[in-house]
PDB file of N, CA and C in Angstrom:
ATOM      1  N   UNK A   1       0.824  -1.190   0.000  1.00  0.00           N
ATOM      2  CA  UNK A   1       0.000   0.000   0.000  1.00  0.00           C
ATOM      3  C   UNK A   1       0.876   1.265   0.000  1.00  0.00           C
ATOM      4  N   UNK A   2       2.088   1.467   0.709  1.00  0.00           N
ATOM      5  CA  UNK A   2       2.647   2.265   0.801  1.00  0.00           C
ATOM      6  C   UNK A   2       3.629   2.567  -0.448  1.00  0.00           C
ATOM      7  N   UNK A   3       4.018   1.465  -1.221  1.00  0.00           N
ATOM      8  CA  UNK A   3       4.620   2.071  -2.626  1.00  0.00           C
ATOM      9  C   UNK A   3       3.393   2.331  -4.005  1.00  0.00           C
ATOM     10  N   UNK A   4       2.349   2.132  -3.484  1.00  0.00           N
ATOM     11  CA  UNK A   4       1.118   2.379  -4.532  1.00  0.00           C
ATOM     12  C   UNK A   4       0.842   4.054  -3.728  1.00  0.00           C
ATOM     13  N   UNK A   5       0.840   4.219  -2.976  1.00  0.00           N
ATOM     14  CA  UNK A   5       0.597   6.046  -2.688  1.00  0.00           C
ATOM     15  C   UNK A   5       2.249   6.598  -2.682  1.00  0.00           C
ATOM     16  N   UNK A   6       3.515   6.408  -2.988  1.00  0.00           N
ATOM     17  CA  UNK A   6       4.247   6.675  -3.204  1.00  0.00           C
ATOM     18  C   UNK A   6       4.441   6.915  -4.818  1.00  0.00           C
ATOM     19  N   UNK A   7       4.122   6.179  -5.626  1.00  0.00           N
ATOM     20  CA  UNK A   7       4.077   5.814  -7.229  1.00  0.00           C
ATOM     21  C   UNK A   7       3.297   6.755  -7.651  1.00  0.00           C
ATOM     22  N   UNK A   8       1.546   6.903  -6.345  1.00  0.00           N
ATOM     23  CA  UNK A   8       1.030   7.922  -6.812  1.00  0.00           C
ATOM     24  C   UNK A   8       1.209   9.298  -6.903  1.00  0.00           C
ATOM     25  N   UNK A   9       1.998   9.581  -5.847  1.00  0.00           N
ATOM     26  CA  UNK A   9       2.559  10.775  -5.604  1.00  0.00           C
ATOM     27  C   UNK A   9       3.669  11.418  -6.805  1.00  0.00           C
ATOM     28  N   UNK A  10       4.497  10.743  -6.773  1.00  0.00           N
ATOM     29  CA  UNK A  10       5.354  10.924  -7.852  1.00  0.00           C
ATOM     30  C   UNK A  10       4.885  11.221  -9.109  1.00  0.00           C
ATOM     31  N   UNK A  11       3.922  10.799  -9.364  1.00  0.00           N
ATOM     32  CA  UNK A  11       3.232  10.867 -10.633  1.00  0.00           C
ATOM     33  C   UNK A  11       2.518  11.933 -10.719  1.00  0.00           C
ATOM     34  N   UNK A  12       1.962  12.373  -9.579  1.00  0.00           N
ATOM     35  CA  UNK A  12       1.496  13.378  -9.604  1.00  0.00           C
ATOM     36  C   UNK A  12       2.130  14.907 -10.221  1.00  0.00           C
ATOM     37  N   UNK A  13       3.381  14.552  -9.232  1.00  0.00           N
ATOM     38  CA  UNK A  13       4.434  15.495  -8.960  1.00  0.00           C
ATOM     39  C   UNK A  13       4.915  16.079 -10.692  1.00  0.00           C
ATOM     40  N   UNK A  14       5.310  14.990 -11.340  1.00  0.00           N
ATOM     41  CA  UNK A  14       5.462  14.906 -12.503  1.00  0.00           C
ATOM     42  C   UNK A  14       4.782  15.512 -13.716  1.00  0.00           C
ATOM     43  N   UNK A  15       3.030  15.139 -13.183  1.00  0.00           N
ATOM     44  CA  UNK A  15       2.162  15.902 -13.987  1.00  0.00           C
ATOM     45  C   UNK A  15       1.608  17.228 -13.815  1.00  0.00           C
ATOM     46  N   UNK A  16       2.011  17.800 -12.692  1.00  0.00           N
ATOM     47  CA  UNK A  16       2.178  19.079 -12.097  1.00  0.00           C
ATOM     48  C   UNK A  16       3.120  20.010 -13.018  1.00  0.00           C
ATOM     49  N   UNK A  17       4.120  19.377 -12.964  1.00  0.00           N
ATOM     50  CA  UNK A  17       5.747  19.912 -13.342  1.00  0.00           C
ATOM     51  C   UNK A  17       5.829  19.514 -15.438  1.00  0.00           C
ATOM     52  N   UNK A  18       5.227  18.948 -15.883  1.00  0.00           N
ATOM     53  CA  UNK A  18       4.915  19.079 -17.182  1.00  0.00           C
ATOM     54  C   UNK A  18       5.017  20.263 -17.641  1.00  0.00           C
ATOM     55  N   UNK A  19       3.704  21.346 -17.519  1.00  0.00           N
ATOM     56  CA  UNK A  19       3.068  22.444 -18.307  1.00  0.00           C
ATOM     57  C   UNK A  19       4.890  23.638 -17.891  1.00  0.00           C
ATOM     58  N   UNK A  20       5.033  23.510 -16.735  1.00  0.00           N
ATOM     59  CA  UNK A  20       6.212  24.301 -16.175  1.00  0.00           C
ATOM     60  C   UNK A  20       7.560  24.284 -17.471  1.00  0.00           C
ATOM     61  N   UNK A  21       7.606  22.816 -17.600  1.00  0.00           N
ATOM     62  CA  UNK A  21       9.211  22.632 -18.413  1.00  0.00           C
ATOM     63  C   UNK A  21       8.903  22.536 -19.943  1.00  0.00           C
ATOM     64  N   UNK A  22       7.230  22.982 -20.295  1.00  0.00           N
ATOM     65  CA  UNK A  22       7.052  23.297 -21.512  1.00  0.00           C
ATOM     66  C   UNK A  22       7.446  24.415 -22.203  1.00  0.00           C
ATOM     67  N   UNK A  23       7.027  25.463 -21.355  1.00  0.00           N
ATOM     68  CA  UNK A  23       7.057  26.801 -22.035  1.00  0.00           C
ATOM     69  C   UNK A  23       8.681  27.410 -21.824  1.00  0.00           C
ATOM     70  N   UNK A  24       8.873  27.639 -22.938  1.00  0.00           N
ATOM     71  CA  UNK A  24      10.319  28.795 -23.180  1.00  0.00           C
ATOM     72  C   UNK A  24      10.564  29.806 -22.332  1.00  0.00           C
ATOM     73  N   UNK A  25      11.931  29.913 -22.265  1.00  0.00           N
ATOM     74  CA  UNK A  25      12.193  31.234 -21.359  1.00  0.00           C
ATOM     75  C   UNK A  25      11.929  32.313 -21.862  1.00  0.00           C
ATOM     76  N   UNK A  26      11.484  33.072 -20.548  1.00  0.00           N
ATOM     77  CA  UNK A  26      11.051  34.355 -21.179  1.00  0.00           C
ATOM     78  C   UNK A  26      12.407  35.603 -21.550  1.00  0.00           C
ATOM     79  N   UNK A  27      13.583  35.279 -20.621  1.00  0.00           N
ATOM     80  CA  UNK A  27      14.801  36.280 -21.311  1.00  0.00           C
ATOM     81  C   UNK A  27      15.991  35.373 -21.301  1.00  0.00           C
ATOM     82  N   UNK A  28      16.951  35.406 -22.078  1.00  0.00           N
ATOM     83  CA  UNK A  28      18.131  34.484 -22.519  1.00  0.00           C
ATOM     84  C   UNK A  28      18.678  33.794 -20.996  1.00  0.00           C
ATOM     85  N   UNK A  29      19.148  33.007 -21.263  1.00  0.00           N
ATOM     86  CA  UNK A  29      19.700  32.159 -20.159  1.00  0.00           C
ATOM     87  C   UNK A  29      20.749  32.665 -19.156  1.00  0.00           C
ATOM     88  N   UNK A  30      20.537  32.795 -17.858  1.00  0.00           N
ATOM     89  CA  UNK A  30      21.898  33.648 -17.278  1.00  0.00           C
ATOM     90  C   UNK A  30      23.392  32.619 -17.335  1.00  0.00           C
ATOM     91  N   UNK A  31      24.312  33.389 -16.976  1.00  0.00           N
ATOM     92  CA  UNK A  31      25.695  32.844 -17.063  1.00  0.00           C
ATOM     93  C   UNK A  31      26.262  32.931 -18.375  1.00  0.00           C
ATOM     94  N   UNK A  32      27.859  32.599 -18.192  1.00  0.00           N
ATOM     95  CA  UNK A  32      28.872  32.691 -19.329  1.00  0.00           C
ATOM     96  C   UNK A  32      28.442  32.101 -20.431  1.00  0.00           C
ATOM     97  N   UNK A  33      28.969  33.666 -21.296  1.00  0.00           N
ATOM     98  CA  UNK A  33      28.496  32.597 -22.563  1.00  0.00           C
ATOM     99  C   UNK A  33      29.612  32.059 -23.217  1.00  0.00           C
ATOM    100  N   UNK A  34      29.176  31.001 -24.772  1.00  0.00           N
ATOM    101  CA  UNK A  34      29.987  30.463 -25.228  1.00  0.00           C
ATOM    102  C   UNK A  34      31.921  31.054 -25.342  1.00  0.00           C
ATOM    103  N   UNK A  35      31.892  32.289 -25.722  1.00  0.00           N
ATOM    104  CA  UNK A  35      33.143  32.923 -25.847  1.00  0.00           C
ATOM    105  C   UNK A  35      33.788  33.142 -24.341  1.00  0.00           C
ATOM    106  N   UNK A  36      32.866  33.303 -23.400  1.00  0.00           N
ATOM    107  CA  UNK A  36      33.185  33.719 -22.230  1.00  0.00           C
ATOM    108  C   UNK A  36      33.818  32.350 -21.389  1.00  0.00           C
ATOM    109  N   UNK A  37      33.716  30.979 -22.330  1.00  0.00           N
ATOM    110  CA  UNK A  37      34.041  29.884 -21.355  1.00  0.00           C
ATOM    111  C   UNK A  37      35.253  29.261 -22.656  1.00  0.00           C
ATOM    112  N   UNK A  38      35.302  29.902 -23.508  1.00  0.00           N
ATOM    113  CA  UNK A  38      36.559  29.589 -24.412  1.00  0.00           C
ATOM    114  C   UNK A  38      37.915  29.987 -23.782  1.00  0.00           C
ATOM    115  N   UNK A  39      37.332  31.347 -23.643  1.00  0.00           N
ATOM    116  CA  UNK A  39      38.199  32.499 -23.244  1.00  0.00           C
ATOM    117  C   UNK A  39      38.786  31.612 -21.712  1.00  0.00           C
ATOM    118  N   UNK A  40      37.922  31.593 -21.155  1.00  0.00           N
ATOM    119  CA  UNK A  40      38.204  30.787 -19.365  1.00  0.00           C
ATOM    120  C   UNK A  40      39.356  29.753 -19.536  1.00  0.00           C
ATOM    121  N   UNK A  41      38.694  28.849 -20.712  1.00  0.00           N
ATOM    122  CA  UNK A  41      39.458  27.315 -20.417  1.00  0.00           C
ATOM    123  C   UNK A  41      40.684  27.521 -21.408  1.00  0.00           C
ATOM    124  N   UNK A  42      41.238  28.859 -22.436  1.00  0.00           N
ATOM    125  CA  UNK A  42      42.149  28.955 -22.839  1.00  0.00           C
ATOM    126  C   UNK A  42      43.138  29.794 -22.233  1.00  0.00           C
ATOM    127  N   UNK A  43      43.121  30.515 -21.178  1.00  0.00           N
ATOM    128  CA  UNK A  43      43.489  30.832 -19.960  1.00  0.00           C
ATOM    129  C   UNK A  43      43.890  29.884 -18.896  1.00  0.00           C
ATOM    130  N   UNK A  44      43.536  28.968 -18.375  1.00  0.00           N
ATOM    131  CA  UNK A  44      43.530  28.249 -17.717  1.00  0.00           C
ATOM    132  C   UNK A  44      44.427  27.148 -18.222  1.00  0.00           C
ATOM    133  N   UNK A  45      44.084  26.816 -19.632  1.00  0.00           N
ATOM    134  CA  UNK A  45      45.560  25.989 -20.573  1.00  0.00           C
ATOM    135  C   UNK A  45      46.562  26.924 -20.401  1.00  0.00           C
ATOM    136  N   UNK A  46      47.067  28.081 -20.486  1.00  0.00           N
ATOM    137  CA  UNK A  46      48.221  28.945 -20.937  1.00  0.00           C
ATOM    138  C   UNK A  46      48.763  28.883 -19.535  1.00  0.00           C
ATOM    139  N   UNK A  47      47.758  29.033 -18.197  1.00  0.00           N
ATOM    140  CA  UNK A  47      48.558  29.139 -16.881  1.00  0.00           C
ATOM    141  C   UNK A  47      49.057  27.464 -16.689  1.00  0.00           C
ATOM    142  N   UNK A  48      48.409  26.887 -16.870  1.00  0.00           N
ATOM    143  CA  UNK A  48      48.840  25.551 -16.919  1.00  0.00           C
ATOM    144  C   UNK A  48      50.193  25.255 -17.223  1.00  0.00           C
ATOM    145  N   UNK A  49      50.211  25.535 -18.650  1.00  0.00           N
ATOM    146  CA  UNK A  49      51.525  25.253 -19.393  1.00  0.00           C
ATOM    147  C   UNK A  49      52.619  26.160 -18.516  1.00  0.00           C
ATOM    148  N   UNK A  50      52.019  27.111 -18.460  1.00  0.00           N
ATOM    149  CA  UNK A  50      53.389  28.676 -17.953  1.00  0.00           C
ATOM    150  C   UNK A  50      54.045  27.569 -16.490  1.00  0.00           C
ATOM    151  N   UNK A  51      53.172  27.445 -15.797  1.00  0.00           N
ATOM    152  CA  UNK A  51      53.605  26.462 -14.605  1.00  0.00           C
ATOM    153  C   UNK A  51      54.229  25.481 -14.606  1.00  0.00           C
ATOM    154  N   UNK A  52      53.933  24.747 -15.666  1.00  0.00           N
ATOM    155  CA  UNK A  52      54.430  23.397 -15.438  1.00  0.00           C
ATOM    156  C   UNK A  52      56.044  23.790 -16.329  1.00  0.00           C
ATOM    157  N   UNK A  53      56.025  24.797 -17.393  1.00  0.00           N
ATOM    158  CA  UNK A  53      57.446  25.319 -17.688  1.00  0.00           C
ATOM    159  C   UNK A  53      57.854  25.872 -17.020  1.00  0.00           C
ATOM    160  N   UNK A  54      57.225  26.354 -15.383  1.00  0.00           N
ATOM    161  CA  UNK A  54      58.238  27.228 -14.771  1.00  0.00           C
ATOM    162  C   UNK A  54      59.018  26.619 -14.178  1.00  0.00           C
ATOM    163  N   UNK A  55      58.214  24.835 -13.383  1.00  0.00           N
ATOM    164  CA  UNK A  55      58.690  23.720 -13.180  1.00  0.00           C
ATOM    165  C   UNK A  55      59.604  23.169 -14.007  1.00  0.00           C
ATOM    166  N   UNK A  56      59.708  22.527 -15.310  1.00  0.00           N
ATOM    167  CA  UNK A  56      60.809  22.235 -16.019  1.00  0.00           C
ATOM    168  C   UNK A  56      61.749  22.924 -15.583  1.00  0.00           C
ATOM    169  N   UNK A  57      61.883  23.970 -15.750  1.00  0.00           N
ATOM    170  CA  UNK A  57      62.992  25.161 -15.992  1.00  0.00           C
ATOM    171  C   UNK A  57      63.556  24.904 -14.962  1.00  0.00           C
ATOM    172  N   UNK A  58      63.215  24.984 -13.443  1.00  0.00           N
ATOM    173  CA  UNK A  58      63.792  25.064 -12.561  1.00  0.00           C
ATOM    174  C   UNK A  58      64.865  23.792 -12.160  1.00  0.00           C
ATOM    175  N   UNK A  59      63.802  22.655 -12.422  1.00  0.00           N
ATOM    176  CA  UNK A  59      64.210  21.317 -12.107  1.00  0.00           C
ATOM    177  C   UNK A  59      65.612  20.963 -13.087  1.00  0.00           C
ATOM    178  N   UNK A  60      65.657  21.813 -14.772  1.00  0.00           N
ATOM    179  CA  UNK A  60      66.684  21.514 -15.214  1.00  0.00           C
ATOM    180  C   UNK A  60      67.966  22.757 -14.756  1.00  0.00           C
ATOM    181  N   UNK A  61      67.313  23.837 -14.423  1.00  0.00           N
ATOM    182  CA  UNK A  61      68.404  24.536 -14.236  1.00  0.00           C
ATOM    183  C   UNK A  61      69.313  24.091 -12.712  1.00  0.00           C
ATOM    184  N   UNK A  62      68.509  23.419 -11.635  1.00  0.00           N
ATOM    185  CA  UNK A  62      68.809  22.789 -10.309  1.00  0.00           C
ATOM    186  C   UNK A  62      69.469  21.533 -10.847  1.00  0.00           C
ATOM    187  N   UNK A  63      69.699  21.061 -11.691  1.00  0.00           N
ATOM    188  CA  UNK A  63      70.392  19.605 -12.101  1.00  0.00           C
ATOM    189  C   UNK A  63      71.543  20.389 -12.733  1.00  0.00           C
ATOM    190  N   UNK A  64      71.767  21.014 -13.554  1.00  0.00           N
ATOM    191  CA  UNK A  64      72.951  21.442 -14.277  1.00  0.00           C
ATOM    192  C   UNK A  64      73.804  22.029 -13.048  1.00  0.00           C
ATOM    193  N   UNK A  65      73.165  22.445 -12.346  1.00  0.00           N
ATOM    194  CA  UNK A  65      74.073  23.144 -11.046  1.00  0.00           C
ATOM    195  C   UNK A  65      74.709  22.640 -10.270  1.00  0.00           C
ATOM    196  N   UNK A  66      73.644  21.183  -9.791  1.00  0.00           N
ATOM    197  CA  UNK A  66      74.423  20.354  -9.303  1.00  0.00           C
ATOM    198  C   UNK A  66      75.487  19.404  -9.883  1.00  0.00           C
ATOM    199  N   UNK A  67      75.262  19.020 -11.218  1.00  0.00           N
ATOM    200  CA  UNK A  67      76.581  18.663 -12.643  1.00  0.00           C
ATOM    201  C   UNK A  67      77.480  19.449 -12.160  1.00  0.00           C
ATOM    202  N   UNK A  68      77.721  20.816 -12.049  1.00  0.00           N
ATOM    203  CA  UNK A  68      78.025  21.329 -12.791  1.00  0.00           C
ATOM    204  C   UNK A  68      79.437  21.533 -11.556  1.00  0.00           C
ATOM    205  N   UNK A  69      78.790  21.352 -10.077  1.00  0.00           N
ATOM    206  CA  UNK A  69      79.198  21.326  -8.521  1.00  0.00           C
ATOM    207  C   UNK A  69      79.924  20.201  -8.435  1.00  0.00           C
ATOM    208  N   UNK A  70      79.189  18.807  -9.122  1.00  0.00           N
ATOM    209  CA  UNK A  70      80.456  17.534  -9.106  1.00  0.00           C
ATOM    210  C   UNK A  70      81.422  17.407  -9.908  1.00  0.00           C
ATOM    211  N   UNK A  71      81.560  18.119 -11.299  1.00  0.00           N
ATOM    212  CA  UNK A  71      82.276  17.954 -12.279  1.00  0.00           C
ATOM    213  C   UNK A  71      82.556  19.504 -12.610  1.00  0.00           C
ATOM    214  N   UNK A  72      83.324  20.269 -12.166  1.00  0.00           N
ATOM    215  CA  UNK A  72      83.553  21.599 -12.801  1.00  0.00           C
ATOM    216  C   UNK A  72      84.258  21.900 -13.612  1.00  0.00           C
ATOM    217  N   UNK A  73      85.284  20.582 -14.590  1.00  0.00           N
ATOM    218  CA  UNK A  73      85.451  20.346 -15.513  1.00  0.00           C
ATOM    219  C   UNK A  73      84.361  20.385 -16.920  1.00  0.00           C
ATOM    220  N   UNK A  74      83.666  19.936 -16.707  1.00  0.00           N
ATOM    221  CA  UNK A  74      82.740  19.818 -17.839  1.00  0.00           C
ATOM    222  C   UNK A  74      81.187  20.814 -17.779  1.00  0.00           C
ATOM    223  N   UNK A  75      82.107  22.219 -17.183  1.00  0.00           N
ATOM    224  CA  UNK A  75      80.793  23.007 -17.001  1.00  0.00           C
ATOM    225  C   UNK A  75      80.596  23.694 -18.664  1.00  0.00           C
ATOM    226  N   UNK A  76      81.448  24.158 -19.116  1.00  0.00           N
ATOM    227  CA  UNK A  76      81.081  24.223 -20.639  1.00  0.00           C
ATOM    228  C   UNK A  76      80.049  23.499 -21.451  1.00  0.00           C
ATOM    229  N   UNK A  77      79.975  22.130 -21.317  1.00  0.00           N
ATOM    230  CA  UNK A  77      79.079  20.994 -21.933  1.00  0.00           C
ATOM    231  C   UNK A  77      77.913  21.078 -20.720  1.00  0.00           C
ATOM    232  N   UNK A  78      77.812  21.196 -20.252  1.00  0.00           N
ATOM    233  CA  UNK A  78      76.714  21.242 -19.313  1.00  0.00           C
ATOM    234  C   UNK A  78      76.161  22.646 -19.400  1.00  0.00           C
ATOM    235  N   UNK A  79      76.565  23.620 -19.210  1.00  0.00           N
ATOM    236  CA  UNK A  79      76.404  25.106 -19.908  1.00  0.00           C
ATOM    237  C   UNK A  79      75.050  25.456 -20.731  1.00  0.00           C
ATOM    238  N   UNK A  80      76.130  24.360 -21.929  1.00  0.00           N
ATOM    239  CA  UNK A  80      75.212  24.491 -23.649  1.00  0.00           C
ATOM    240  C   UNK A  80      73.950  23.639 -23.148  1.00  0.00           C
ATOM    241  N   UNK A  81      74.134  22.221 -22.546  1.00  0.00           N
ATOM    242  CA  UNK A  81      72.974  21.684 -23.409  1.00  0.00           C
ATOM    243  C   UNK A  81      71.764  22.306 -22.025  1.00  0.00           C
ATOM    244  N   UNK A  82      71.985  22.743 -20.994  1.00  0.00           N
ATOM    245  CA  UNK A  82      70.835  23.522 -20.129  1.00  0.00           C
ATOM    246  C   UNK A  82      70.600  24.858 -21.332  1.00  0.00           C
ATOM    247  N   UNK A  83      71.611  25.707 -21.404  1.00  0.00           N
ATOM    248  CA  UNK A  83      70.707  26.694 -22.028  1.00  0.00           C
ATOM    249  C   UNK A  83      69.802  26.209 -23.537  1.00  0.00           C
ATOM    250  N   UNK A  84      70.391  25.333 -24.401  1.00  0.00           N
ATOM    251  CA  UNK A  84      69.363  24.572 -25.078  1.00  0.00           C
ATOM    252  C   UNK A  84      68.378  23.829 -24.873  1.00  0.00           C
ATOM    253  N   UNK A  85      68.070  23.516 -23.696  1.00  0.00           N
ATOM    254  CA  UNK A  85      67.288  22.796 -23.291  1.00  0.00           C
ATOM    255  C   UNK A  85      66.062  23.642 -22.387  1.00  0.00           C
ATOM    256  N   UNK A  86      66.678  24.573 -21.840  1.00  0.00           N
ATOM    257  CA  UNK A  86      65.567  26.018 -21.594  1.00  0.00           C
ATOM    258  C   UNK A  86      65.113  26.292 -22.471  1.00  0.00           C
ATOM    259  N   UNK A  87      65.721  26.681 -23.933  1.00  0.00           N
ATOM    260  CA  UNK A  87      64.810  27.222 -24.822  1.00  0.00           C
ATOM    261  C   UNK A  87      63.697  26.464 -25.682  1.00  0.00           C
ATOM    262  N   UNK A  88      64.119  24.841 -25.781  1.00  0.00           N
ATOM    263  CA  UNK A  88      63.124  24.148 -25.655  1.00  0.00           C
ATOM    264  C   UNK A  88      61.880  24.068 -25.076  1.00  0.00           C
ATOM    265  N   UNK A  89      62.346  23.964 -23.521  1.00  0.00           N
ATOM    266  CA  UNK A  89      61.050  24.287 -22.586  1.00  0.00           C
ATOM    267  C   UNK A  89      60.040  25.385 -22.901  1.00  0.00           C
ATOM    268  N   UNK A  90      61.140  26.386 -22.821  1.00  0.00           N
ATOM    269  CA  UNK A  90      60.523  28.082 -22.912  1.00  0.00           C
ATOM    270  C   UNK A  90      59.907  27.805 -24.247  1.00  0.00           C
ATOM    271  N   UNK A  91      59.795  27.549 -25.698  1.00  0.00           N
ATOM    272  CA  UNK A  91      59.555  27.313 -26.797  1.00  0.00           C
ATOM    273  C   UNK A  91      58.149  26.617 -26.804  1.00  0.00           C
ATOM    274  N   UNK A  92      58.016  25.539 -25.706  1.00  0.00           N
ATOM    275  CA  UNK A  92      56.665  25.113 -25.676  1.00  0.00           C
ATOM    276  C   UNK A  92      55.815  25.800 -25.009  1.00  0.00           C
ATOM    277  N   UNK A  93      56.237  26.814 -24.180  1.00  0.00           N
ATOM    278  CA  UNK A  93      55.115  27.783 -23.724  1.00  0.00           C
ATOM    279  C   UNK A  93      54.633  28.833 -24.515  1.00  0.00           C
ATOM    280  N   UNK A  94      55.652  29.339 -25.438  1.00  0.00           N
ATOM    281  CA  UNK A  94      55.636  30.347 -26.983  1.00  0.00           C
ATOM    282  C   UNK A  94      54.134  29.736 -27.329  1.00  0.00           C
ATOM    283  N   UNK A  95      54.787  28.204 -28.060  1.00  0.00           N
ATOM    284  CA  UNK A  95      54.136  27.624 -29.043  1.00  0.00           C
ATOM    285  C   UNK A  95      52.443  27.674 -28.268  1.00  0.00           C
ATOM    286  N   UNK A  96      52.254  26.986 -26.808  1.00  0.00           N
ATOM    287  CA  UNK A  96      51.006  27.535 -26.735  1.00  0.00           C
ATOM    288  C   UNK A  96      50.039  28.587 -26.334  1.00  0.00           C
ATOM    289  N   UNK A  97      50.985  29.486 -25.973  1.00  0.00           N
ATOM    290  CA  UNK A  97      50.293  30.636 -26.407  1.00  0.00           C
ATOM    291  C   UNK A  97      49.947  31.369 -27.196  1.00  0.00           C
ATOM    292  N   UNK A  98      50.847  30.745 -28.260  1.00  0.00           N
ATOM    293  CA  UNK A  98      50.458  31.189 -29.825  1.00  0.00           C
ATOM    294  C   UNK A  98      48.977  30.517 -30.498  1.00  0.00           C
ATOM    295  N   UNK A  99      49.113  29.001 -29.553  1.00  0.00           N
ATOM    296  CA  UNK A  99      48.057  28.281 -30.295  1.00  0.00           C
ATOM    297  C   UNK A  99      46.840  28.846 -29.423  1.00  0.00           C
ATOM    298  N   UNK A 100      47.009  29.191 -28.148  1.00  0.00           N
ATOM    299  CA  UNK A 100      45.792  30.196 -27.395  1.00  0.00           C
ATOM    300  C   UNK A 100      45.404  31.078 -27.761  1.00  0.00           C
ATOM    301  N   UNK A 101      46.075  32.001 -28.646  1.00  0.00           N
ATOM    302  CA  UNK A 101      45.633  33.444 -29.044  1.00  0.00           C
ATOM    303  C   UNK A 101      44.674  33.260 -30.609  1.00  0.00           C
ATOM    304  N   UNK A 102      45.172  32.128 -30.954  1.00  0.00           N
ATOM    305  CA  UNK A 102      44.724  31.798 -32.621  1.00  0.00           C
ATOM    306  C   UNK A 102      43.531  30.875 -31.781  1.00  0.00           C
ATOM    307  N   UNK A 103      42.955  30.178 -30.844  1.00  0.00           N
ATOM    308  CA  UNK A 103      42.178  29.513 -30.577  1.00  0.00           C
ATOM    309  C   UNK A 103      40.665  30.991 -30.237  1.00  0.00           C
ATOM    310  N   UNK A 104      41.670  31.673 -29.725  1.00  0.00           N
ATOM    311  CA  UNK A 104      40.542  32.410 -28.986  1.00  0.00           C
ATOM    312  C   UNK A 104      40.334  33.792 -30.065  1.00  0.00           C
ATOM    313  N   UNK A 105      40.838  33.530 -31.009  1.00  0.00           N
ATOM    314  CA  UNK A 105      40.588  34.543 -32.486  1.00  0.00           C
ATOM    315  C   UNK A 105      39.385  34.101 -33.117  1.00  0.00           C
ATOM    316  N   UNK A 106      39.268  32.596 -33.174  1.00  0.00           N
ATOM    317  CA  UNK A 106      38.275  31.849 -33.531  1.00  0.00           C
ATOM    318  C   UNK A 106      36.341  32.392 -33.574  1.00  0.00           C
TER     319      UNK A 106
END
């Protein structure tokens, strides 16, 4: 008896709430719009990347240092391939912010 006046209820509830989720809004929908959540989540990629290269950077420039502390012979070769290897890093943060600015040109 008690899930037959439960079933009924619900049903009710339901046919109440019909005529409600028929009719259209009467003024545009609030919150961000489409450009406004491009804009967000291509922001949010660029800090991403900037971070996680600020991380690289550090982690390789803290390794060459310490190379560079056991072997001070071979600080020349250790030198080159950190500063090539920064501009690598640094190069993939270029590249997506280049691809952020052309995303959000769109």
């Amino acid at each position: 008896m008690r899930n037959k006046k439960m079933l009924f209820l619900m049903a009710m509830l339901l046919l109440v709430a019909l005529p409600m989720l028929g009719q259209p809004p009467a003024t545009p929908a609030p919150g961000p719009s489409a450009g406004e959540i491009k804009f967000l989540g291509a922001m949010v990629g660029l800090g991403l990347a900037a971070g996680l290269c600020g991380t690289g950077q550090g982690k390789a420039v803290g390794s060459a240092v310490e190379a560079i502390a056991r072997n001070p012979g071979a600080e020349g070769g250790i030198r080159g391939a950190m500063i090539l290897g920064l501009a690598f890093i640094e190069s993939l943060t270029i590249f997506t912010m280049l691809i952020v600015f052309i995303y959000i040109a769109q």
